[in-house]
N, C-alpha and C. Protein backbone atom coordinates (compact mmCIF):
# COMPACT_ATOMS: atom_id res chain seq x y z
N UNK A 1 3.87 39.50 31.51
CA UNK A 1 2.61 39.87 30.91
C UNK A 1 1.79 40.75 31.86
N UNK A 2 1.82 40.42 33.12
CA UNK A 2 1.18 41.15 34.16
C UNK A 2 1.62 42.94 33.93
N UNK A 3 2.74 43.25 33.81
CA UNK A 3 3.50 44.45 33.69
C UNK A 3 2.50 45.36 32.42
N UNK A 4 2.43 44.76 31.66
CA UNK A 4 1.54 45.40 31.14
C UNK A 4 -0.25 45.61 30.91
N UNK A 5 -0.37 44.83 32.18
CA UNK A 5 -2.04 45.08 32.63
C UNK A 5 -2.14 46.58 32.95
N UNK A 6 -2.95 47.32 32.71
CA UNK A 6 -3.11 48.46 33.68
C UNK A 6 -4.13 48.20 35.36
N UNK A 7 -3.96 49.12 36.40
CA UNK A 7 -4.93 48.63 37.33
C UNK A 7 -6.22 48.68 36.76
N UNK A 8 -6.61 49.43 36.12
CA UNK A 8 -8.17 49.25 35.86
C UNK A 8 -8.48 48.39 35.02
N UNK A 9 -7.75 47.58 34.62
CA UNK A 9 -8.05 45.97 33.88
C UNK A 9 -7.76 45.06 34.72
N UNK A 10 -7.26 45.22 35.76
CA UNK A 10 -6.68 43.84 36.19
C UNK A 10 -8.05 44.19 37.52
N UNK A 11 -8.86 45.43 37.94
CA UNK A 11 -10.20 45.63 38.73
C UNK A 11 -11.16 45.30 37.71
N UNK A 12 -10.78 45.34 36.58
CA UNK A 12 -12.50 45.15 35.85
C UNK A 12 -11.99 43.65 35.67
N UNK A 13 -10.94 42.82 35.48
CA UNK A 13 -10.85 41.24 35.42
C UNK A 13 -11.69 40.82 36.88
N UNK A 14 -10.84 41.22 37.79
CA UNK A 14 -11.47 41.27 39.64
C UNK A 14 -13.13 41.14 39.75
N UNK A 15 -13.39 42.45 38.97
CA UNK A 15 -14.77 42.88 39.21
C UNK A 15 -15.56 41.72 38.86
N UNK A 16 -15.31 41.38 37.75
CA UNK A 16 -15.91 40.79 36.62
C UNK A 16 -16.03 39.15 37.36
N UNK A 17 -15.35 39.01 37.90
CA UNK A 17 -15.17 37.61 38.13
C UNK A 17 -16.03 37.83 39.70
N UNK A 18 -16.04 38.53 40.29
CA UNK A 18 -17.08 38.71 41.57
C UNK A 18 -18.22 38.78 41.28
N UNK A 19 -18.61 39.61 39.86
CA UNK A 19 -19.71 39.58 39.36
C UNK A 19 -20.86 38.33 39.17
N UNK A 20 -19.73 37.71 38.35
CA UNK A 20 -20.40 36.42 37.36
C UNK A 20 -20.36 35.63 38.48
N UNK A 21 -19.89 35.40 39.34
CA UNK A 21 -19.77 34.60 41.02
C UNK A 21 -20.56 34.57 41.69
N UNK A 22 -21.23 36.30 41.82
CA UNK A 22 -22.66 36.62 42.50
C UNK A 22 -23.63 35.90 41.88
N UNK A 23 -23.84 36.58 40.55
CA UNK A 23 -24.94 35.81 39.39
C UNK A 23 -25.33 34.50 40.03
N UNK A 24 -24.11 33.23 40.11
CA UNK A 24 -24.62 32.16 39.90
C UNK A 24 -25.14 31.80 41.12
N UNK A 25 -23.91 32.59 42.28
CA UNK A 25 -24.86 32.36 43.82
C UNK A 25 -26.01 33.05 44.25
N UNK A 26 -26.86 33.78 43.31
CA UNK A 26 -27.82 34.60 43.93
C UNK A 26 -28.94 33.08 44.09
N UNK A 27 -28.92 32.09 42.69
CA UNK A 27 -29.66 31.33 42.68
C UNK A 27 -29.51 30.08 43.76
N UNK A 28 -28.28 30.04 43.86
CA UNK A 28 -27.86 28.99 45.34
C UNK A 28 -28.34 29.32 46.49
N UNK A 29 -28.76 30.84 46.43
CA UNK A 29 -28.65 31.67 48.23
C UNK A 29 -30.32 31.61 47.88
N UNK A 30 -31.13 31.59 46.74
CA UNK A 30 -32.52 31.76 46.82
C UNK A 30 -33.18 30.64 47.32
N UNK A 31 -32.31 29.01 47.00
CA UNK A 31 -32.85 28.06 47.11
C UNK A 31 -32.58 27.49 48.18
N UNK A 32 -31.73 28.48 49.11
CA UNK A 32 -30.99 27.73 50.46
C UNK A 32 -30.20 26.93 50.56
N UNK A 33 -28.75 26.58 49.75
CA UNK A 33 -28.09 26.07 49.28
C UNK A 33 -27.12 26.21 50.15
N UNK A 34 -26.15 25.39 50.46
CA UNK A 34 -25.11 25.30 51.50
C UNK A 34 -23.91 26.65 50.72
N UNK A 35 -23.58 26.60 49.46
CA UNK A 35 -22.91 27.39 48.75
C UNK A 35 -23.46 28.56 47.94
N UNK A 36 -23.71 29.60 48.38
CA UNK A 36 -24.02 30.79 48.29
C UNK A 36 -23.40 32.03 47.27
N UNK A 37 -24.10 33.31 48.00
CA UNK A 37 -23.45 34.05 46.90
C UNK A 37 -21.69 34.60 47.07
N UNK A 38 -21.91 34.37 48.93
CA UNK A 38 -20.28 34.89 48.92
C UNK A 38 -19.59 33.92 48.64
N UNK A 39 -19.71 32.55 48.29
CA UNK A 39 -19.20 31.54 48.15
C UNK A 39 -18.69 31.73 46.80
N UNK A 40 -19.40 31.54 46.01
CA UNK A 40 -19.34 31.63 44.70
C UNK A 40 -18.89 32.89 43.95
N UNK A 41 -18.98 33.62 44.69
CA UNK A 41 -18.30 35.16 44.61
C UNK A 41 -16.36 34.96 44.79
N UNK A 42 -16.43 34.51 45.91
CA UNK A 42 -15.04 33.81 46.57
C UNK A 42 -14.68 33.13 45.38
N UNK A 43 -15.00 32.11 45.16
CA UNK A 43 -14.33 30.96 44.42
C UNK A 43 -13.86 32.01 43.02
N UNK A 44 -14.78 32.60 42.25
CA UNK A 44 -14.38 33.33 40.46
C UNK A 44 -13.48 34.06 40.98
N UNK A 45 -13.39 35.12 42.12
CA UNK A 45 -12.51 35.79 42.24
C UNK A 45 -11.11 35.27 42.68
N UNK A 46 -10.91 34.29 43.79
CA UNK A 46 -9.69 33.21 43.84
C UNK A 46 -9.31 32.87 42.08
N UNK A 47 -10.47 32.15 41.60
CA UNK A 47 -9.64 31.42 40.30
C UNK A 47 -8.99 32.45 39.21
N UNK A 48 -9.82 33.77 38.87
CA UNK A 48 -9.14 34.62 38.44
C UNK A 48 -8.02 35.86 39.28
N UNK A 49 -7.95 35.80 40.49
CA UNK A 49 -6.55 35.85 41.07
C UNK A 49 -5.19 34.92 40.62
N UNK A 50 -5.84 34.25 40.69
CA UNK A 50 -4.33 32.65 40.75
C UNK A 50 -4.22 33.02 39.33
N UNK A 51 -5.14 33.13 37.95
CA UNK A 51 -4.61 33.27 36.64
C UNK A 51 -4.17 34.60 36.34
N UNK A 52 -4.34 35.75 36.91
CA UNK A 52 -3.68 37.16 36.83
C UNK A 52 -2.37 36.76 37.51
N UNK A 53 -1.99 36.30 38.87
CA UNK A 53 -1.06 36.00 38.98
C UNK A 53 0.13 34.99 37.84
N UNK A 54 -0.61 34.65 37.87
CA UNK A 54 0.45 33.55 36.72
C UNK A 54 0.83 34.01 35.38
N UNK A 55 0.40 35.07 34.93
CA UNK A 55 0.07 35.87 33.94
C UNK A 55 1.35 36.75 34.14
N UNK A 56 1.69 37.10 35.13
CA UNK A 56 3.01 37.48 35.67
C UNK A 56 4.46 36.43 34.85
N UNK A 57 5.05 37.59 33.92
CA UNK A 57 6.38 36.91 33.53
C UNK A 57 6.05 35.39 33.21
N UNK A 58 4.99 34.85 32.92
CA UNK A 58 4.71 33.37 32.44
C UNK A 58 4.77 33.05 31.29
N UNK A 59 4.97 31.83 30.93
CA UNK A 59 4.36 31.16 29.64
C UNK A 59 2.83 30.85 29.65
N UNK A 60 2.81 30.10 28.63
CA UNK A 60 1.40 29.85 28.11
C UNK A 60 1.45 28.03 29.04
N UNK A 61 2.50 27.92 29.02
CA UNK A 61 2.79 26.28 29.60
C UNK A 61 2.08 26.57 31.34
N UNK A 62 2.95 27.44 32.13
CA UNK A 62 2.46 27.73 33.45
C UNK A 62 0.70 28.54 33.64
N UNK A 63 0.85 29.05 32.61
CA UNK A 63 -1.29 29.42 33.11
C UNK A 63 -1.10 28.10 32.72
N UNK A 64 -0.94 27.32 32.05
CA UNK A 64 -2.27 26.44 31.91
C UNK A 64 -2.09 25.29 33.04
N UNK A 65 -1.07 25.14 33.41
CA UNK A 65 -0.42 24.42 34.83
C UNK A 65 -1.48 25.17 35.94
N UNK A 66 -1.73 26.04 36.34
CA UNK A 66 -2.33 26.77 36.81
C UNK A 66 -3.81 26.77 36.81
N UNK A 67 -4.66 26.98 35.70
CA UNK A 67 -6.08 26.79 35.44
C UNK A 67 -6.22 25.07 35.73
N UNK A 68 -5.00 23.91 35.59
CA UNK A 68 -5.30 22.78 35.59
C UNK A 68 -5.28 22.97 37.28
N UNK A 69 -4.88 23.23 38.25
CA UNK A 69 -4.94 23.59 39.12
C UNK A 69 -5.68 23.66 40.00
N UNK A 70 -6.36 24.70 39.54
CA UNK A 70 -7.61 25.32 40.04
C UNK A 70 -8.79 24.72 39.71
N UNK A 71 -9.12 23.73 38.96
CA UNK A 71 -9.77 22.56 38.21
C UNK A 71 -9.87 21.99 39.48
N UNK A 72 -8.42 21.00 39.51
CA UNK A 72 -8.72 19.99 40.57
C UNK A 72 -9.12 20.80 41.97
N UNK A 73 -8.11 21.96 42.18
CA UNK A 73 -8.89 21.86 44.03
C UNK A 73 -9.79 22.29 44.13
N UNK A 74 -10.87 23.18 42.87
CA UNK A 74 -12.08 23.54 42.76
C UNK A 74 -13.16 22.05 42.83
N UNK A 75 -12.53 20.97 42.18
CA UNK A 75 -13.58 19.87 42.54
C UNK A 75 -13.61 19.00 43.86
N UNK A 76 -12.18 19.16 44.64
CA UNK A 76 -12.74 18.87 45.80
C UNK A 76 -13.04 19.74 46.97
N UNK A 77 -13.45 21.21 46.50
CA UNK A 77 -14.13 22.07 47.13
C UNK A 77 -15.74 21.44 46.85
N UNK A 78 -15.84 21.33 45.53
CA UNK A 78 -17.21 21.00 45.18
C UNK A 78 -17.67 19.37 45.96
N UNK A 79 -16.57 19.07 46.06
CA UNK A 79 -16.85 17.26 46.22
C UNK A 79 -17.05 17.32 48.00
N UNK A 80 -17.33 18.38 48.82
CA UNK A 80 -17.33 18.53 49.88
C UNK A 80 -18.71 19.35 49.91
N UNK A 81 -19.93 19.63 48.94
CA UNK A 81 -20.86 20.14 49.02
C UNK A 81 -21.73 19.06 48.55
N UNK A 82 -21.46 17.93 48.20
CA UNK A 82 -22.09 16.83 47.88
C UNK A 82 -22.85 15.51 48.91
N UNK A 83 -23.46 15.60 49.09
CA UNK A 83 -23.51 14.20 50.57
C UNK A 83 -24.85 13.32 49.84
N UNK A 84 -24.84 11.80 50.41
CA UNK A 84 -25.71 11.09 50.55
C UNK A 84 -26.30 10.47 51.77
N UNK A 85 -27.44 10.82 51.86
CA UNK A 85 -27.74 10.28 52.69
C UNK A 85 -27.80 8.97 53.25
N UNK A 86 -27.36 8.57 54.17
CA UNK A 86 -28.00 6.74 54.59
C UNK A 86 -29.25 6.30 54.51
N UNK A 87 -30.06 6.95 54.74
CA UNK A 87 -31.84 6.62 54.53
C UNK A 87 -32.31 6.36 53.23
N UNK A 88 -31.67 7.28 52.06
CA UNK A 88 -32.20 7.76 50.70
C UNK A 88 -31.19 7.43 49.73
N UNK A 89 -32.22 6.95 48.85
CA UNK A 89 -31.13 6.49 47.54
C UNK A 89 -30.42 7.34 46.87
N UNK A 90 -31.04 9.02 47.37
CA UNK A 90 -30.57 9.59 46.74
C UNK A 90 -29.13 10.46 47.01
N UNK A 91 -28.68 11.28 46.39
CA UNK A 91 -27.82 12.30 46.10
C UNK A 91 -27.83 14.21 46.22
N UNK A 92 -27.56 14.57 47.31
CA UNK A 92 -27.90 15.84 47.14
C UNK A 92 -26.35 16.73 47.26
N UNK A 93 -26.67 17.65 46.40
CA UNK A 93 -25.72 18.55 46.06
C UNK A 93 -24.76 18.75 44.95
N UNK A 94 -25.24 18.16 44.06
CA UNK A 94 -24.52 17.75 42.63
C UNK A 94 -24.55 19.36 42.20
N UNK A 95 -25.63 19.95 41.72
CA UNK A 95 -26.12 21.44 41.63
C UNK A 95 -24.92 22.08 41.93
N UNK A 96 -25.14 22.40 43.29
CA UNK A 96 -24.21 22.74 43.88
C UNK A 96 -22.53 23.12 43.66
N UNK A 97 -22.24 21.53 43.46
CA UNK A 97 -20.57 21.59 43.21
C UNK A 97 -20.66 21.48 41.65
N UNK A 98 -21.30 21.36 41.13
CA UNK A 98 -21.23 21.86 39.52
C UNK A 98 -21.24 23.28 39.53
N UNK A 99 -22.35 24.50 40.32
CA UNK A 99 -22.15 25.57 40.28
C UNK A 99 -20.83 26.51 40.92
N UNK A 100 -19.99 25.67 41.61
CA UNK A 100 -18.94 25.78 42.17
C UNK A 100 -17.82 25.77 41.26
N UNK A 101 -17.79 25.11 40.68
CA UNK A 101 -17.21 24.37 39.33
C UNK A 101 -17.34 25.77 38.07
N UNK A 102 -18.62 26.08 37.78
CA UNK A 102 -18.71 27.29 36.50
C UNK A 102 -18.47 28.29 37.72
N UNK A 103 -18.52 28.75 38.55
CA UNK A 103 -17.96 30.02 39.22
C UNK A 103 -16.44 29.50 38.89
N UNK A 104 -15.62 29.03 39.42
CA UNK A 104 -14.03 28.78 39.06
C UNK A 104 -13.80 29.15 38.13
N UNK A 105 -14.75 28.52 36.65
CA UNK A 105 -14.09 28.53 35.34
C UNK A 105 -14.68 29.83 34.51
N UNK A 106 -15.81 30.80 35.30
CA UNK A 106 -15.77 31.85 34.81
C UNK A 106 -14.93 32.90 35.54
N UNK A 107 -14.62 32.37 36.80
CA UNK A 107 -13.28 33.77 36.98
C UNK A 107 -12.26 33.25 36.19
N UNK A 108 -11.49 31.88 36.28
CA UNK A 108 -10.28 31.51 34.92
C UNK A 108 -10.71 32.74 33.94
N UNK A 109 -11.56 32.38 33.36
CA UNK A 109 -12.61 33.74 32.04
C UNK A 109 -11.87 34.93 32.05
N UNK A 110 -12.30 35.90 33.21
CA UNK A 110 -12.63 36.93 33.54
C UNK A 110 -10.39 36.91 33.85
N UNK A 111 -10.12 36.32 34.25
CA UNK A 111 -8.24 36.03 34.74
C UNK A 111 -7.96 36.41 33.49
N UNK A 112 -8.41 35.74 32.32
CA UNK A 112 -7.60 35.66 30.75
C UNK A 112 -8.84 36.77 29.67
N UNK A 113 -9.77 37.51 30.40
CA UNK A 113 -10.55 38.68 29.96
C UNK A 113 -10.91 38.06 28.37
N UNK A 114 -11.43 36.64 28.47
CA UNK A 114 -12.21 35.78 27.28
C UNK A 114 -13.69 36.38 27.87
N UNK A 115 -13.96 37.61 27.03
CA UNK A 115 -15.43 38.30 27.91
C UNK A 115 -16.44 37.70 27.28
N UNK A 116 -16.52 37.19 25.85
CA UNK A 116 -17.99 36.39 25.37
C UNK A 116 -17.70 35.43 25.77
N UNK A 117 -16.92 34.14 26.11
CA UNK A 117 -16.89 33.22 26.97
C UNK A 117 -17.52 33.45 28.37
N UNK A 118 -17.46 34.54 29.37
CA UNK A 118 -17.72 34.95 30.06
C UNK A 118 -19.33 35.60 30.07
N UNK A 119 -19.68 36.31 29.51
CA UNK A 119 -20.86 36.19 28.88
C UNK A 119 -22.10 35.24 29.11
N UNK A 120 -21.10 34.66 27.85
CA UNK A 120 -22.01 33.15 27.44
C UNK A 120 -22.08 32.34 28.50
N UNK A 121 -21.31 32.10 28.92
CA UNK A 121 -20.99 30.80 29.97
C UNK A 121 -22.31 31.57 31.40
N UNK A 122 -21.86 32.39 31.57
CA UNK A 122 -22.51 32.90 33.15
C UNK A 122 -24.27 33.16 32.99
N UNK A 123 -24.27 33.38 31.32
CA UNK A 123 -25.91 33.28 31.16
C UNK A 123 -26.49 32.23 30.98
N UNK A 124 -25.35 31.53 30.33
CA UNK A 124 -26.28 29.88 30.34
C UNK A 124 -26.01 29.23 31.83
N UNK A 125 -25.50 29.63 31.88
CA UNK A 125 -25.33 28.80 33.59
C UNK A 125 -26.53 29.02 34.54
N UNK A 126 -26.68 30.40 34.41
CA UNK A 126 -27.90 30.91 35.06
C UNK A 126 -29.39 30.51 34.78
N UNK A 127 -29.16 30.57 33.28
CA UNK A 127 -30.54 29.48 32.42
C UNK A 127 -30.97 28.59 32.97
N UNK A 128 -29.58 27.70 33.02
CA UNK A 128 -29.47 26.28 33.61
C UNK A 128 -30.11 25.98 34.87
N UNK A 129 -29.69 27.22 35.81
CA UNK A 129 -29.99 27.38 37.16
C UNK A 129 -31.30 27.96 37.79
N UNK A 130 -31.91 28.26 36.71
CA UNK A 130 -33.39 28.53 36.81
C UNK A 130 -34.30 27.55 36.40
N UNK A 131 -33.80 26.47 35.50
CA UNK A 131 -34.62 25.36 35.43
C UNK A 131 -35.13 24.69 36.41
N UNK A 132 -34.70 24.75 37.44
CA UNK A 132 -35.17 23.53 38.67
C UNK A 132 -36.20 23.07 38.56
N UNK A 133 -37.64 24.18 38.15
CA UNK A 133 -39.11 23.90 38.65
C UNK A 133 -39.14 22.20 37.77
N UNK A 134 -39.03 22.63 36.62
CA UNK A 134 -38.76 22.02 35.12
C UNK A 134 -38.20 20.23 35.50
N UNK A 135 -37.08 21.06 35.85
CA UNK A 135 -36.33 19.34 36.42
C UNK A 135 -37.33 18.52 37.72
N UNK A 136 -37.90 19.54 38.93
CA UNK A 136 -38.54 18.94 39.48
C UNK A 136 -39.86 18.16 39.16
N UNK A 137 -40.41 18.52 37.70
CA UNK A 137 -41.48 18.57 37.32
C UNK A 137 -41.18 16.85 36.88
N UNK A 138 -40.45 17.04 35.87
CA UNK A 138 -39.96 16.44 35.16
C UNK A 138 -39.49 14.64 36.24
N UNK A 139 -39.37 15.01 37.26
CA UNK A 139 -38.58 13.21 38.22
C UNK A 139 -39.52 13.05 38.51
N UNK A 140 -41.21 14.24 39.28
CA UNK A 140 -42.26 13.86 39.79
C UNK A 140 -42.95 12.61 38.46
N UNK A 141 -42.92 13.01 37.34
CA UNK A 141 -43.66 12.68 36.77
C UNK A 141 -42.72 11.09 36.46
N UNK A 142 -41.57 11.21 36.33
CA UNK A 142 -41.17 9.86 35.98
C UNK A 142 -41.45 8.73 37.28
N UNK A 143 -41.50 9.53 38.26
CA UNK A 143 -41.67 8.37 39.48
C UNK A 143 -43.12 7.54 39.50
């Protein structure tokens, strides 16, 4: 299947997936976030590497062996941006390895050129990722 990519699809899959990567880390790198924009840049472009690769002479059985893949070692990339503290009841970095998580699965996207998936997914993500004030607003007041 790869054989018949041309290069300038398999750079605008590339592109595309560095793109939507930046997007979500611009908001990680604004808030001072351990995982950033080259981070998240890194990760869409890895996950849609590994699915252009597999895309190569494959079935539909091996991508998906593949995207399952990139699933798991994408969550314990994420599960390594997560910590609790000993002092605090709480939890920091969930954000984080969730946004780690939609960078992966919008380069997968951008690997299999599902572009309104891609789209959709990287604007709501971003939505999502602009809520903070909202969410912070929102625990002050329940406490």
């Amino acid at each position: 299947m790869m054989d018949s990519l041309a290069y300038d699809d398999v750079l605008l899959r590339l592109g595309a997936a560095v793109f939507v990567g930046a997007l979500i880390g611009i908001d990680r790198e604004i808030r001072h976030k351990p995982a950033g924009v080259r981070t998240m840049a890194l990760v869409a472009l890895g996950s849609a590497v590994f699915v252009l690769a597999g895309l190569e002479g494959s079935t539909q059985d091996s991508t998906s062996r593949i995207i399952q893949g990139i699933v798991a070692g994408v969550g314990f990339l994420g599960a390594g941006t997560i910590m609790r503290p000993h002092t605090e009841e709480s939890v920091h970095g969930l954000t984080t390895a969730a946004s780690i998580w939609l960078a992966a699965a919008l380069g997968v996207a951008c690997g299999l050129a599902f572009w309104t998936l891609v789209i959709v997914g990287c604007g709501l993500g971003v939505v999502v990722l602009v809520l903070e004030p909202i969410d912070r607003w929102l625990k002050a007041r329940a406490s």
